[in-house]
Protein backbone atom coordinates (compact mmCIF):
# COMPACT_ATOMS: atom_id res chain seq x y z
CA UNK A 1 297.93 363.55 184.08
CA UNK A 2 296.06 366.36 182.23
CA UNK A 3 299.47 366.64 179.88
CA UNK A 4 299.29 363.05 179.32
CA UNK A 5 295.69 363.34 177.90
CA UNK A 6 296.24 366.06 175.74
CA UNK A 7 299.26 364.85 174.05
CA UNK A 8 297.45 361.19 173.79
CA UNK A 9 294.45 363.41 172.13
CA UNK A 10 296.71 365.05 169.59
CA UNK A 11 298.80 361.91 168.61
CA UNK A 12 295.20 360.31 168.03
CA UNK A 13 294.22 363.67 166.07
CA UNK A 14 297.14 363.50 163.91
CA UNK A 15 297.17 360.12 163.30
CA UNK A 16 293.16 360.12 161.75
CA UNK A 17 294.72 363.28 160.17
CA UNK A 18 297.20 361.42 157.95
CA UNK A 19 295.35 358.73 157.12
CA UNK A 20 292.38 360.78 155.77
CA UNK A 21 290.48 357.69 154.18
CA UNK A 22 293.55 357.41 151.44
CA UNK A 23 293.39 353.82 151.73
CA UNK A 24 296.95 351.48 151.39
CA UNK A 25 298.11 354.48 149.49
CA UNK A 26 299.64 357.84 151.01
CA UNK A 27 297.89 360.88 149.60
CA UNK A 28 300.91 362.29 148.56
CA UNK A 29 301.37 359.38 146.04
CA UNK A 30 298.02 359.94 144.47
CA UNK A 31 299.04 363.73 143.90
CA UNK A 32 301.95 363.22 142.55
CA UNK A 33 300.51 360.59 140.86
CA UNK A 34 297.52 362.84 139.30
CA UNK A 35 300.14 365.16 138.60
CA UNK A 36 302.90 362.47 136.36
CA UNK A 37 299.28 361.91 134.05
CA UNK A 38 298.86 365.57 133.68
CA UNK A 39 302.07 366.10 132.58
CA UNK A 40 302.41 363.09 130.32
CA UNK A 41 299.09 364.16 128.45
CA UNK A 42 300.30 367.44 128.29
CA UNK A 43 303.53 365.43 126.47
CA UNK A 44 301.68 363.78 124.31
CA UNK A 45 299.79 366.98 122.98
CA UNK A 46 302.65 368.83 122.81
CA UNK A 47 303.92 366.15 120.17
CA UNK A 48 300.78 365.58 118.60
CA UNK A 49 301.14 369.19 117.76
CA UNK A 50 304.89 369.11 116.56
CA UNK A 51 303.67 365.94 114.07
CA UNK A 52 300.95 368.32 112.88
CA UNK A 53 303.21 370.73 111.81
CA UNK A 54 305.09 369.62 108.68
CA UNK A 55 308.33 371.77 107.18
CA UNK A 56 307.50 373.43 104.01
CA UNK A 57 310.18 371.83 102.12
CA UNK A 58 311.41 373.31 98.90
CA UNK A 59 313.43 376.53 97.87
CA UNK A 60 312.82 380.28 99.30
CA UNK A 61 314.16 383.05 97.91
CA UNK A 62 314.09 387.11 98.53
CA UNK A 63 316.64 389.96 98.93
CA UNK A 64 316.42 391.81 102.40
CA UNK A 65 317.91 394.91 102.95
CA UNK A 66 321.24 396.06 103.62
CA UNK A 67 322.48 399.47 105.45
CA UNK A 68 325.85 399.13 103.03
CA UNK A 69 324.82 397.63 99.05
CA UNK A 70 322.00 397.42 97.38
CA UNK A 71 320.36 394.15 99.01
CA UNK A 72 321.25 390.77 100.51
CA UNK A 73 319.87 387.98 97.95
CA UNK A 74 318.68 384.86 100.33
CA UNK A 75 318.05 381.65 99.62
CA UNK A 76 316.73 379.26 101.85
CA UNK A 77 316.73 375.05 101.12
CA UNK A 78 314.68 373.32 103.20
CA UNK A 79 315.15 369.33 102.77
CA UNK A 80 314.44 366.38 105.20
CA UNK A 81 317.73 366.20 104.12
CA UNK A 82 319.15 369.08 105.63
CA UNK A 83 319.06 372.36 104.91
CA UNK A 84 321.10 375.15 103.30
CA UNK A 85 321.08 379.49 103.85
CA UNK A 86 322.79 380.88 100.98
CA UNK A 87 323.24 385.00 101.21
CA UNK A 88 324.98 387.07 99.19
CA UNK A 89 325.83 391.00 99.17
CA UNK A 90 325.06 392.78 96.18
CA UNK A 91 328.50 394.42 94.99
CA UNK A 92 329.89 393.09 97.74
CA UNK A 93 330.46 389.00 97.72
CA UNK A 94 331.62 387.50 94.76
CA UNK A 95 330.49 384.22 96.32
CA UNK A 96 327.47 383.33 98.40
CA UNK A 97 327.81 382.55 101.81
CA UNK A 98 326.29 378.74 102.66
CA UNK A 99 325.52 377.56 105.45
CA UNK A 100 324.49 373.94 106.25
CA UNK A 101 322.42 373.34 109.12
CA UNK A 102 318.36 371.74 109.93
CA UNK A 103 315.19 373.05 110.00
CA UNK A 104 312.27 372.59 112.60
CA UNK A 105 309.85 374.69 114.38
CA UNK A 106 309.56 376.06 118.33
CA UNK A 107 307.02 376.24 121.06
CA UNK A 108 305.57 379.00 119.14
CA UNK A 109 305.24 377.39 115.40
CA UNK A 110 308.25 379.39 114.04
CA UNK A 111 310.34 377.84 111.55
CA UNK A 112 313.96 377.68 113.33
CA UNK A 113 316.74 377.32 110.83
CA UNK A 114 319.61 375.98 112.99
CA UNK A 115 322.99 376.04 111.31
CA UNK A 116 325.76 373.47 112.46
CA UNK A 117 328.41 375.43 113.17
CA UNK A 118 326.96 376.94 116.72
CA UNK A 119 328.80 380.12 115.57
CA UNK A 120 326.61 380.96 113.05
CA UNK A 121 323.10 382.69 113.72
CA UNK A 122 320.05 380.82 114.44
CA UNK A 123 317.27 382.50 112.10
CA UNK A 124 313.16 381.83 112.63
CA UNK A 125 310.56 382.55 110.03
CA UNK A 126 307.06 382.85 109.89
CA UNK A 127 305.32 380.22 107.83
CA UNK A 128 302.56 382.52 105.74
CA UNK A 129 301.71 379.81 102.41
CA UNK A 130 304.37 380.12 100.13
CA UNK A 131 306.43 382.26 101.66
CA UNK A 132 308.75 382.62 104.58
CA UNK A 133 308.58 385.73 106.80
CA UNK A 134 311.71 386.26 108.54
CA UNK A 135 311.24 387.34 112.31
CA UNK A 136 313.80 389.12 114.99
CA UNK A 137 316.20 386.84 116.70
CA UNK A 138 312.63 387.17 120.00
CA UNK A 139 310.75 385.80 117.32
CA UNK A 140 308.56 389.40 116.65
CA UNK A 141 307.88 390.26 113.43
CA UNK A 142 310.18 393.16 111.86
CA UNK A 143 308.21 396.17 111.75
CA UNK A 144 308.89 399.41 110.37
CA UNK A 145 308.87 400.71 106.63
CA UNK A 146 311.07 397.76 105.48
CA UNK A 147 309.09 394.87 106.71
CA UNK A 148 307.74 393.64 103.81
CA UNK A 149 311.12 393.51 102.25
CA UNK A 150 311.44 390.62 104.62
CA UNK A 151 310.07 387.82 102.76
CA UNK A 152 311.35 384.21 101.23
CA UNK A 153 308.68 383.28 98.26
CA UNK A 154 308.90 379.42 97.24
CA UNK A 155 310.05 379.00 93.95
């Protein structure tokens, strides 16, 4: 009889447990619930931010170094368009190199150039005013005594 109780006192205690005053609702629902807003606000700043951030469109140009010739000449197109990466090695190319692809930034405000052919290399930038400040491929800044050599200035 004494097991009887007990067991009638802990279906009682767990049945005021989960109904703990959550109404016609289960509290689970209203957490998950509470957490869907979160994360659609979070959304919705997240692409407030991305429409705050415009592309610098126009033409960027600068010659980074190269371990083999004198200097790579760049040139960067950015167009709503699409956009173009032209390089060229000094006594080395006859021809620039072109490469067609779109520009738009990441999670960190970088300026991602993505080509279209997936075998080509994505490059990010630094936006600093009128220029371009190209960045490694972990999106850090290149450091060292050639860093400012770096640099796309609009033209």
């Amino acid at each position: 009889m004494k097991k009887l109780l007990v067991l009638a006192i802990a279906a009682v205690s767990l049945l005021a447990y989960g109904c703990n005053g959550c109404g016609s609702q289960s509290c689970g629902s209203n957490a998950a619930d509470e957490a869907a807003k979160a994360d659609s606000l979070a959304a919705a700043e997240a692409a407030a931010a991305a429409n705050a951030m415009q592309i610098p469109y126009g033409t960027y140009m600068g010659t980074f170094p190269c371990a083999d010739c004198p200097g790579i000449d760049v040139v960067l197109v950015l167009s709503p368009d699409g956009s173009t990466l032209s390089t060229l090695y000094k006594e080395r190319d006859t021809q620039p190199t072109v490469v067609a692809g779109t520009a738009g930034f990441d999670a960190h405000g970088n300026l991602v150039f993505t080509p279209s052919d997936s075998n080509e290399e994505v490059s990010l930038y630094a936006v600093e005013g009128n220029a371009l400040r190209r960045l490694s491929a972990d999106g850090s800044p290149v450091v060292g005594e050639l860093a400012q050599s770096y640099v796309l200035v609009r033209q």
